[in-house]
PDB file of N, CA and C in Angstrom:
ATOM      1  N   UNK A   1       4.016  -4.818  12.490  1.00  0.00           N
ATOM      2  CA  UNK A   1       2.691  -4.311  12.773  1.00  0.00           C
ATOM      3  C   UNK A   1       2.011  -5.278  13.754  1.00  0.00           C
ATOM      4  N   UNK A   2       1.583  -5.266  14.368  1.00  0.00           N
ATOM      5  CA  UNK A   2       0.871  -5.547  15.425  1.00  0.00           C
ATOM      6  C   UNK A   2      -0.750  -5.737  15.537  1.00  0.00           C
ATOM      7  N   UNK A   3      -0.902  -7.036  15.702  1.00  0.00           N
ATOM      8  CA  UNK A   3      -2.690  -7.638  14.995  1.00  0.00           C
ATOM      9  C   UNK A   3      -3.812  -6.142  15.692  1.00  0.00           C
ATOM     10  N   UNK A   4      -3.244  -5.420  16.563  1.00  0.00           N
ATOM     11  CA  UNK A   4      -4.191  -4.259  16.729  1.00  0.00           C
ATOM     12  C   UNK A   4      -3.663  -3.555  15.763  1.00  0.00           C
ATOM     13  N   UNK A   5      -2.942  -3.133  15.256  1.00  0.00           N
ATOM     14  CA  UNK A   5      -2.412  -2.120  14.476  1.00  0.00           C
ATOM     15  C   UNK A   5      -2.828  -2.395  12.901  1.00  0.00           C
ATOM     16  N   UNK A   6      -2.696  -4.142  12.831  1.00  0.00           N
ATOM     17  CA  UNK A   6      -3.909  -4.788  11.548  1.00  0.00           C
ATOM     18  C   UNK A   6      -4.899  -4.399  11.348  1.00  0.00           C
ATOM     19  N   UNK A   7      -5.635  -4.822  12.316  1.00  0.00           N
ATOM     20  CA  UNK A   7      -7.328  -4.803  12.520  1.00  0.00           C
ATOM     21  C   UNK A   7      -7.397  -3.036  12.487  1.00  0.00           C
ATOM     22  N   UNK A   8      -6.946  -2.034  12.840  1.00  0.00           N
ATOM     23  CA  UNK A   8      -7.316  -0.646  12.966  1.00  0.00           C
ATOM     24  C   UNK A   8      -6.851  -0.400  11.555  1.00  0.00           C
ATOM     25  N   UNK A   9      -5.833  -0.686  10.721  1.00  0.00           N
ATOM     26  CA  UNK A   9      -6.027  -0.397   9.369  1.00  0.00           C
ATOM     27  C   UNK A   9      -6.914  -1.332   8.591  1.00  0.00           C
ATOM     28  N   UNK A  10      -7.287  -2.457   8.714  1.00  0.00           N
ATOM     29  CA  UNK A  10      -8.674  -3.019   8.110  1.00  0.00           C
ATOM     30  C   UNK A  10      -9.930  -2.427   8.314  1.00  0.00           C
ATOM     31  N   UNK A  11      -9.809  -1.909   9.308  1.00  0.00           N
ATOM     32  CA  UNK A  11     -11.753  -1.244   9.400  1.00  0.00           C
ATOM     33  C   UNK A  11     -11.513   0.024   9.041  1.00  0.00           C
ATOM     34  N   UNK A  12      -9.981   0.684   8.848  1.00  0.00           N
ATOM     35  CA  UNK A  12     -10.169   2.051   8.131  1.00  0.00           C
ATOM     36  C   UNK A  12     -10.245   1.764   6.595  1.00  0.00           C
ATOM     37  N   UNK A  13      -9.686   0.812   5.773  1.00  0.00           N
ATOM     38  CA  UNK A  13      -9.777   0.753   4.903  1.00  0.00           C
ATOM     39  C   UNK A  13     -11.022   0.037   4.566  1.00  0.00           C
ATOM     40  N   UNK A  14     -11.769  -0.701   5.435  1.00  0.00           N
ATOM     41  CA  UNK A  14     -12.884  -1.292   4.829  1.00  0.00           C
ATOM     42  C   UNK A  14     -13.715   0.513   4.424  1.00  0.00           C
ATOM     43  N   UNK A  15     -14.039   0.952   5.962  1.00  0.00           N
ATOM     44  CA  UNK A  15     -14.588   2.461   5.876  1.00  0.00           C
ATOM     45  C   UNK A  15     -14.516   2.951   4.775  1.00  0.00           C
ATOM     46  N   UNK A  16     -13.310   3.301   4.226  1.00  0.00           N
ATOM     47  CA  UNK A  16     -12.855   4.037   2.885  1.00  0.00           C
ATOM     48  C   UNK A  16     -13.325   3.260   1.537  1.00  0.00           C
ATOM     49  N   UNK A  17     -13.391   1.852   1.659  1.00  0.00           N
ATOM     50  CA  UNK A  17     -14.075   0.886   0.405  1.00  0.00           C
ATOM     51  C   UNK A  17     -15.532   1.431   0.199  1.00  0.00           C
ATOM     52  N   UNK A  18     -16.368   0.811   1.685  1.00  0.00           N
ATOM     53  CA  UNK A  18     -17.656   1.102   1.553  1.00  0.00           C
ATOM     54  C   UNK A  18     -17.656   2.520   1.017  1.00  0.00           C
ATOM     55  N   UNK A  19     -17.355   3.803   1.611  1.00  0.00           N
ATOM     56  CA  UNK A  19     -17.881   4.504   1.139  1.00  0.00           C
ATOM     57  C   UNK A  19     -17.334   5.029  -0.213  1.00  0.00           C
ATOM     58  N   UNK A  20     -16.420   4.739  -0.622  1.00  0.00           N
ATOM     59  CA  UNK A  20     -16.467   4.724  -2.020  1.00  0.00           C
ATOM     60  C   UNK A  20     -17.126   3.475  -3.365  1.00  0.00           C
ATOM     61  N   UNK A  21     -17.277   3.138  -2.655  1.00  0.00           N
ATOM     62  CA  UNK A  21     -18.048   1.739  -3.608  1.00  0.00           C
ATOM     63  C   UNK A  21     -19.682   1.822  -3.496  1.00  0.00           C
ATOM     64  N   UNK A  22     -20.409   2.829  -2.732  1.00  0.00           N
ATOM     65  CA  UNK A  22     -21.410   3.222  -3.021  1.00  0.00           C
ATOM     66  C   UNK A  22     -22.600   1.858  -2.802  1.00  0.00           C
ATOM     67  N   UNK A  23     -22.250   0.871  -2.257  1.00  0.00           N
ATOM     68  CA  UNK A  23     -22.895  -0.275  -2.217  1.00  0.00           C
ATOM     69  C   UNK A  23     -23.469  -0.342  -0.421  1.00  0.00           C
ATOM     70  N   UNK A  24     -24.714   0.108  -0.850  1.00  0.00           N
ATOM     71  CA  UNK A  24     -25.274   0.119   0.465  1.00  0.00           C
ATOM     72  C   UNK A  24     -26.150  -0.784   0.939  1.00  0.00           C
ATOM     73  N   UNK A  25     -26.121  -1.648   0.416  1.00  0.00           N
ATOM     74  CA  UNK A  25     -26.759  -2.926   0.523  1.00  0.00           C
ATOM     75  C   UNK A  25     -25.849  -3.927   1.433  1.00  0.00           C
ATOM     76  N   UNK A  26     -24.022  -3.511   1.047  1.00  0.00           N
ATOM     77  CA  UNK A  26     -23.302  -4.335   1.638  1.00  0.00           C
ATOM     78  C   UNK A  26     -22.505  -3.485   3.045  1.00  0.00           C
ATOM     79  N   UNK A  27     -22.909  -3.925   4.275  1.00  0.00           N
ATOM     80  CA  UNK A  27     -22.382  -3.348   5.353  1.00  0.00           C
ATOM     81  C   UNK A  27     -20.611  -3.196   5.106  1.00  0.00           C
ATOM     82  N   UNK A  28     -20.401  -1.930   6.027  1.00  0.00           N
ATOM     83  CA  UNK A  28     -18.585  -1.648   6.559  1.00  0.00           C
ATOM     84  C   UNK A  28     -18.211  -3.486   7.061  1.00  0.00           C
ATOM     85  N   UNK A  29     -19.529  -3.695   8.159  1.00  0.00           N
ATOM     86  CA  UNK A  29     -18.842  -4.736   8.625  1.00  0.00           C
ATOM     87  C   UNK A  29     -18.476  -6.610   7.620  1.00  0.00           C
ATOM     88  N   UNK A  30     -19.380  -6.392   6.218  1.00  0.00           N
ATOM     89  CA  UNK A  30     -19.223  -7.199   5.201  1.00  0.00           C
ATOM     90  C   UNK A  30     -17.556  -7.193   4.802  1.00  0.00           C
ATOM     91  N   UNK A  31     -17.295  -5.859   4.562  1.00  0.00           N
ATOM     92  CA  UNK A  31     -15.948  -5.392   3.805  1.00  0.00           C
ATOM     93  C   UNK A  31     -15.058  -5.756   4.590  1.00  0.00           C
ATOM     94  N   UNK A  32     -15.516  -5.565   6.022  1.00  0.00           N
ATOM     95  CA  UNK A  32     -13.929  -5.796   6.574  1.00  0.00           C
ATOM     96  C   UNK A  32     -13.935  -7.434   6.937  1.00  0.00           C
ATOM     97  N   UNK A  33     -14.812  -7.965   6.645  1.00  0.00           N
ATOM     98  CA  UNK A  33     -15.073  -9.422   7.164  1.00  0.00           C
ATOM     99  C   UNK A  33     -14.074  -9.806   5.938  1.00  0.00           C
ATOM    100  N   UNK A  34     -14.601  -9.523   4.768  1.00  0.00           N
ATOM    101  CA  UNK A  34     -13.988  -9.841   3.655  1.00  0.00           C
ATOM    102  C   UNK A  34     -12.341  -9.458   3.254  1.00  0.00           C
ATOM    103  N   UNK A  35     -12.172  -8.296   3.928  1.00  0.00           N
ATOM    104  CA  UNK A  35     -10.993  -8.646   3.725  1.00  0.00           C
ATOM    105  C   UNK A  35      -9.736  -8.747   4.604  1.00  0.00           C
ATOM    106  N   UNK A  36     -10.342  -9.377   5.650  1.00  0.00           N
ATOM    107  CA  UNK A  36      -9.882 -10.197   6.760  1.00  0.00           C
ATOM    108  C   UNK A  36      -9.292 -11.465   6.524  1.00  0.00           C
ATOM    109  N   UNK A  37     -10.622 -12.157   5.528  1.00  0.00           N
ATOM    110  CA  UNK A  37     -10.747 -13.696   4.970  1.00  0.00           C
ATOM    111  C   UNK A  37      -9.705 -13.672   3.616  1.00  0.00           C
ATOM    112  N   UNK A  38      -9.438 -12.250   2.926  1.00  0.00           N
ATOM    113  CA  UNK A  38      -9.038 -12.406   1.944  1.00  0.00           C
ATOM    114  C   UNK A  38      -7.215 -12.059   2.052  1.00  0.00           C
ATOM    115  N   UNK A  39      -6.905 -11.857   3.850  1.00  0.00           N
ATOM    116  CA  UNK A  39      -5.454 -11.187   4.082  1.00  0.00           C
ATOM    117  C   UNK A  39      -5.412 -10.556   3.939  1.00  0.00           C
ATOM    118  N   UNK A  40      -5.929  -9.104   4.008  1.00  0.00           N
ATOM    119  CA  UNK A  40      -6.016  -8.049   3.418  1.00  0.00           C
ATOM    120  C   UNK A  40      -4.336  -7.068   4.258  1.00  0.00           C
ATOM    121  N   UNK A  41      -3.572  -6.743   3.993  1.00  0.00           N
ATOM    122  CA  UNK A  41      -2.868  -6.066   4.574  1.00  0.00           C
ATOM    123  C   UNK A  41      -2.657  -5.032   4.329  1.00  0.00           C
ATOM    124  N   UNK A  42      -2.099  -3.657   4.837  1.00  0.00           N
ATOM    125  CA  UNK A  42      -1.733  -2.535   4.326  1.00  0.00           C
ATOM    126  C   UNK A  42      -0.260  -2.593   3.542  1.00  0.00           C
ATOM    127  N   UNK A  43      -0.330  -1.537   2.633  1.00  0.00           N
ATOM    128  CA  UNK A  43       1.090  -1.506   1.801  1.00  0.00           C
ATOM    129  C   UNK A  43       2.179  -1.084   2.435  1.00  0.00           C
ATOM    130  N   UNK A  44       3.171  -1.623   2.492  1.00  0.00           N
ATOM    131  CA  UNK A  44       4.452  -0.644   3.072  1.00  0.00           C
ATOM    132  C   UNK A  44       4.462   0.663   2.428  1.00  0.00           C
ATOM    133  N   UNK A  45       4.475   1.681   3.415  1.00  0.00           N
ATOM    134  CA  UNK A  45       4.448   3.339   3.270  1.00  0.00           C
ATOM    135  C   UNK A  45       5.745   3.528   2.270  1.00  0.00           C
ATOM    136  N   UNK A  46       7.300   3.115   2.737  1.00  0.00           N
ATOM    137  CA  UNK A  46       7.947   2.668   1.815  1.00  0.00           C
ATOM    138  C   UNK A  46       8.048   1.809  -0.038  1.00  0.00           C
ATOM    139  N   UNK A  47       7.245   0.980  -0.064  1.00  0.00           N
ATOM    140  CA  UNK A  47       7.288   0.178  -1.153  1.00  0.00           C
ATOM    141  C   UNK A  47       6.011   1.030  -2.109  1.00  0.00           C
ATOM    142  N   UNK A  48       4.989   1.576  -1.058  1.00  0.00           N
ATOM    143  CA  UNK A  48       4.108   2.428  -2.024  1.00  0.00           C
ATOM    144  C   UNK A  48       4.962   4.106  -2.622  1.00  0.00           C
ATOM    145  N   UNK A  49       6.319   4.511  -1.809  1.00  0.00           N
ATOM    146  CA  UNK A  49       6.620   5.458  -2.481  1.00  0.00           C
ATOM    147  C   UNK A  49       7.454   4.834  -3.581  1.00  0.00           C
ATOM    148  N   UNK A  50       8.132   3.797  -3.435  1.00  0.00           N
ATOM    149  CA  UNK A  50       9.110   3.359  -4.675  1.00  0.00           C
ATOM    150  C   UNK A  50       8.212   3.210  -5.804  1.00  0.00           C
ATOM    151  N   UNK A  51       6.855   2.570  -5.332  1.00  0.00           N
ATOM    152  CA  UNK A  51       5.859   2.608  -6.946  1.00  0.00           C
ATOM    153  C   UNK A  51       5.770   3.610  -7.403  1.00  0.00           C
ATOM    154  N   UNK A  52       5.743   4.731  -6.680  1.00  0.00           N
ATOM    155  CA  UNK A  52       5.157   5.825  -7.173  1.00  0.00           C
ATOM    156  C   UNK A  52       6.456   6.534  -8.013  1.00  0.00           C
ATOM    157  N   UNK A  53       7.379   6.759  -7.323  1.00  0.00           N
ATOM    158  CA  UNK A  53       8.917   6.836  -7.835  1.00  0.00           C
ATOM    159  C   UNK A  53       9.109   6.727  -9.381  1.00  0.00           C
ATOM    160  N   UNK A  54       9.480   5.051  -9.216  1.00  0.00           N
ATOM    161  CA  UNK A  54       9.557   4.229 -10.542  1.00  0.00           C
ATOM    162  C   UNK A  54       8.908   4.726 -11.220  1.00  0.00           C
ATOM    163  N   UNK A  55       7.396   4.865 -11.145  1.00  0.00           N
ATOM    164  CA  UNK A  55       5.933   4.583 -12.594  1.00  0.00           C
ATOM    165  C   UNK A  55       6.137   6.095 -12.626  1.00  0.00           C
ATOM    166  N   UNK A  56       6.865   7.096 -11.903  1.00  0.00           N
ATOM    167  CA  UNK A  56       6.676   8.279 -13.071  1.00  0.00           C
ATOM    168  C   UNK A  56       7.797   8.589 -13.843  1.00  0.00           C
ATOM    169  N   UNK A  57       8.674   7.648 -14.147  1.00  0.00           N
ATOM    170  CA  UNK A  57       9.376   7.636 -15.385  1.00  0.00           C
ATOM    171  C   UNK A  57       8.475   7.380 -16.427  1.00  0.00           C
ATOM    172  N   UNK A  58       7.362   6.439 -16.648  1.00  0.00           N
ATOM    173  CA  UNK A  58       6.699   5.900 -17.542  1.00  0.00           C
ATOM    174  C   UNK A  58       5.237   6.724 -17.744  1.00  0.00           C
ATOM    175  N   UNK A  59       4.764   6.131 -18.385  1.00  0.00           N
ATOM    176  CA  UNK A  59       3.436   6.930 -19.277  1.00  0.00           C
ATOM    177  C   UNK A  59       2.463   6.375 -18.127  1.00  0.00           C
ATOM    178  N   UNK A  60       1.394   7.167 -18.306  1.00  0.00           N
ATOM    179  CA  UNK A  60       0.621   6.698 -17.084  1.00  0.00           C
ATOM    180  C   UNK A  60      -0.190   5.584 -17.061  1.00  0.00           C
ATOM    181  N   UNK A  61      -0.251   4.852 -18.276  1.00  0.00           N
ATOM    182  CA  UNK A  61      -0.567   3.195 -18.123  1.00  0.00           C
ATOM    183  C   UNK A  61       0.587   2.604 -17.613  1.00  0.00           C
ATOM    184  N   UNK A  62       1.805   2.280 -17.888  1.00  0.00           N
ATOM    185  CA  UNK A  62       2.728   1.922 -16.825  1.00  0.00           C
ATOM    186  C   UNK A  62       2.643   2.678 -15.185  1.00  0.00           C
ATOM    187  N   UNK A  63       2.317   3.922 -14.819  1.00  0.00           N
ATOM    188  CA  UNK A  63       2.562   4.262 -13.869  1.00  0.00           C
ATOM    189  C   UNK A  63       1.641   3.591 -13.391  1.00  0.00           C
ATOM    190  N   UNK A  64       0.718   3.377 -13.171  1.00  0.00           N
ATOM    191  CA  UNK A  64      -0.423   2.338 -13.048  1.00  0.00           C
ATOM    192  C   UNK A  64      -0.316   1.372 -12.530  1.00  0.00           C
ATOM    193  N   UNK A  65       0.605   0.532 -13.584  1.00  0.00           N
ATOM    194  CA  UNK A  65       0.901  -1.001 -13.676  1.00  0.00           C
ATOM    195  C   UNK A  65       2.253  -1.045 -12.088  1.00  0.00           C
ATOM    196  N   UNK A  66       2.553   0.245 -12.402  1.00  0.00           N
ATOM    197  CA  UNK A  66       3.782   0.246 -10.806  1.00  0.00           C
ATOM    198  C   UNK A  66       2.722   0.700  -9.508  1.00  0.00           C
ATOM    199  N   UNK A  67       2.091   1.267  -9.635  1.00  0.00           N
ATOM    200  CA  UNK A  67       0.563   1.537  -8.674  1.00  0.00           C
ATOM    201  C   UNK A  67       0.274   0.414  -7.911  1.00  0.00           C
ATOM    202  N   UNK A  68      -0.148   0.019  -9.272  1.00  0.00           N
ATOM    203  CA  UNK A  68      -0.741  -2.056  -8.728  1.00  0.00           C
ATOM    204  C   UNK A  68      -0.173  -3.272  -8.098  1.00  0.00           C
ATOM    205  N   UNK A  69       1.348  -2.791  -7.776  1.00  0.00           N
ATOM    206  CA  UNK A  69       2.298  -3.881  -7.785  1.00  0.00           C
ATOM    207  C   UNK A  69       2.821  -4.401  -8.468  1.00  0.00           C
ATOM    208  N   UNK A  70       2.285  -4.554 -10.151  1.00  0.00           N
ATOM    209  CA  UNK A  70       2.988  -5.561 -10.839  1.00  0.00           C
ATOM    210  C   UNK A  70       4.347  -6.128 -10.841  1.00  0.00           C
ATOM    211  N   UNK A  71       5.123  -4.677 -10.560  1.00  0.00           N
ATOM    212  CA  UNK A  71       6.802  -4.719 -11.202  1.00  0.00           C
ATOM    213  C   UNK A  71       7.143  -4.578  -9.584  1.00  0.00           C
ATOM    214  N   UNK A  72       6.877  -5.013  -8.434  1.00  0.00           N
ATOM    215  CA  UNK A  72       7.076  -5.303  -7.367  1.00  0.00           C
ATOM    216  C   UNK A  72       8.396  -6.261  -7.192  1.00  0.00           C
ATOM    217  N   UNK A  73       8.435  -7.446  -7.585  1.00  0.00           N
ATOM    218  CA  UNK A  73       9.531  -8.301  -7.464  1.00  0.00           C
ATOM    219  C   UNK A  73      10.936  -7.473  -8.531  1.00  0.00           C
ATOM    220  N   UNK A  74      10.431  -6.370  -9.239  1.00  0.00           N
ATOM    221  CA  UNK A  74      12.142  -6.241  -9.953  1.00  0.00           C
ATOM    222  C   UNK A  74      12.830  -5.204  -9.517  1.00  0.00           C
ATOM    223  N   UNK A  75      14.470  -5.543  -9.780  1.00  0.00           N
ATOM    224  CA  UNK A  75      15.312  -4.953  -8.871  1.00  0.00           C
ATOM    225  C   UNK A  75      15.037  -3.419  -8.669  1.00  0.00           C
ATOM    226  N   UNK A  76      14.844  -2.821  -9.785  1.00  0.00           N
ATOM    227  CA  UNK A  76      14.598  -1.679  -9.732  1.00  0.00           C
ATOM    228  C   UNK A  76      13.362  -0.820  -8.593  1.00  0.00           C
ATOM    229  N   UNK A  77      12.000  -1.688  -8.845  1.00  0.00           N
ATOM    230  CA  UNK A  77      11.155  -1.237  -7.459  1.00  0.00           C
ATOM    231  C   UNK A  77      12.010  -1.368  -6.087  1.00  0.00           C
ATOM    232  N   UNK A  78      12.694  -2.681  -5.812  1.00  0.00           N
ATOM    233  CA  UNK A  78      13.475  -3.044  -4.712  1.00  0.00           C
ATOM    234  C   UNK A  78      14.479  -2.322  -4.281  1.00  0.00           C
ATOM    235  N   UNK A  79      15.548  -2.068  -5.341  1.00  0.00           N
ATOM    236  CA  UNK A  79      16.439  -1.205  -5.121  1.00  0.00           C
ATOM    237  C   UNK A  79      16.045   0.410  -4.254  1.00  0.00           C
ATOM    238  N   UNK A  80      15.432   0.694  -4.977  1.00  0.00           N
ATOM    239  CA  UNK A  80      14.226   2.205  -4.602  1.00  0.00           C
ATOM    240  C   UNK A  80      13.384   2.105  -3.535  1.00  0.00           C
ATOM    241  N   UNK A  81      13.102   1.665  -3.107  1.00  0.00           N
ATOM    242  CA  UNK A  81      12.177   0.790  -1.623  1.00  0.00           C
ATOM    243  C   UNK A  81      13.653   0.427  -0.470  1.00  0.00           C
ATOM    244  N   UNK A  82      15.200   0.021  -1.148  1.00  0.00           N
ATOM    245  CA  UNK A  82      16.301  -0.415  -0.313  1.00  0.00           C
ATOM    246  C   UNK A  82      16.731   1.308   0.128  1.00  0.00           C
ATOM    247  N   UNK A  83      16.646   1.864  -1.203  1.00  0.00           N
ATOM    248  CA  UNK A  83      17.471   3.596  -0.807  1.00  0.00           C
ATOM    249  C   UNK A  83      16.114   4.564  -0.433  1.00  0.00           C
ATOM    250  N   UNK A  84      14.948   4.369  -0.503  1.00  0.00           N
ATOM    251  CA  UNK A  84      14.128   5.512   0.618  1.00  0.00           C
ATOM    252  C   UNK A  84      14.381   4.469   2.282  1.00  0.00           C
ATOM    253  N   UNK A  85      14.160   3.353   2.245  1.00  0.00           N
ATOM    254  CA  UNK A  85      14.458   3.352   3.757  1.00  0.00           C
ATOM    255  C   UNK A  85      16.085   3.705   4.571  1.00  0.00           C
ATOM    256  N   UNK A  86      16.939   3.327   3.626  1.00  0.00           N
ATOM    257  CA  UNK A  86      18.523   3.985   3.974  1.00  0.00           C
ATOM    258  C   UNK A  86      18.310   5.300   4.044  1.00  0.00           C
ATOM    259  N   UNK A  87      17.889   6.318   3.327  1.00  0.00           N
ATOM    260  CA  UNK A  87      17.683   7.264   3.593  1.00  0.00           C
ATOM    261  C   UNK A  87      16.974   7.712   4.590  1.00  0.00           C
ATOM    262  N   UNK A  88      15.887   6.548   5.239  1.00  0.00           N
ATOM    263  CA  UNK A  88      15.313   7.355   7.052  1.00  0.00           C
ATOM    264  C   UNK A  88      16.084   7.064   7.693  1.00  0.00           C
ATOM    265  N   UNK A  89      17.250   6.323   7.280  1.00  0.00           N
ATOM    266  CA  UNK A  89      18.086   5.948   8.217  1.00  0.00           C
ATOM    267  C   UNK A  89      19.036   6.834   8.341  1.00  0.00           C
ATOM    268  N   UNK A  90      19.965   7.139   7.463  1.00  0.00           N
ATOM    269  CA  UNK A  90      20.558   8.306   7.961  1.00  0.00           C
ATOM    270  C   UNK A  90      19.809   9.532   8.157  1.00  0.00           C
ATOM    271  N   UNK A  91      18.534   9.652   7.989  1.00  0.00           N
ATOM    272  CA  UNK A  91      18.383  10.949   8.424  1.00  0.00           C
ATOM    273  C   UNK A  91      18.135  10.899  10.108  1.00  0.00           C
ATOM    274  N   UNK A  92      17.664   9.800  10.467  1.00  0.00           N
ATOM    275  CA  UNK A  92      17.596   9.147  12.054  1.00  0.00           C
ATOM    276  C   UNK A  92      18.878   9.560  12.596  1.00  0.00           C
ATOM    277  N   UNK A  93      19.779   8.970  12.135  1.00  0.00           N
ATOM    278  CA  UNK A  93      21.349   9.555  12.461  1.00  0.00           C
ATOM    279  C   UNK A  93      21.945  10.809  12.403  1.00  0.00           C
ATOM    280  N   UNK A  94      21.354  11.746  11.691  1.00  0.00           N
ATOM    281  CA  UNK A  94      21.736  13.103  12.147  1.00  0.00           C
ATOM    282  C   UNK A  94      22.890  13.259  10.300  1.00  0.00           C
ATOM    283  N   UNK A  95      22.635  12.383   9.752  1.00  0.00           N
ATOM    284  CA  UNK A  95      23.576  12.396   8.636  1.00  0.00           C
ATOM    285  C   UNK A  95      23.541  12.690   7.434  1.00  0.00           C
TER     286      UNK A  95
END
């Protein structure tokens, strides 16, 4: 990703904070200051479908807990995050 390609998903997601957080006291440009300072990055489009994947084997307080990242480092999120991107890959390939 590319520090323009950063910064254009930080001020969309600040956008989407403010206006769901209803706090109008605190500017778009507070949010994105903040989470600039705080690293704010976007999720891999990939690693957010393996959460989603995984956590609906489980009850929806675990699906949750795979939502949030928690179970991020185990093989199983990883594995599932390794076979949806193999899979754009051969489909890139015609295979």
């Amino acid at each position: 990703m590319t520090d323009e390609e950063l910064d254009r998903a930080r001020a969309e997601e600040a956008w989407s904070l403010w206006r769901a957080g209803g706090r109008k006291e605190e500017s778009v440009a507070h949010v994105a200051v903040r989470l600039t300072r705080e690293g704010w990055k976007p999720v891999d489009p990939d690693l957010a479908e393996a959460r989603k994947i995984c956590g609906s084997f489980y009850s929806e307080q675990v699906a949750g807990e795979y939502a949030r990242g928690i179970y991020d480092p185990s093989p199983y999120v990883k594995g599932v995050k390794l076979a949806i991107k193999r899979g754009r890959e051969l489909e890139r390939e015609g295979k």
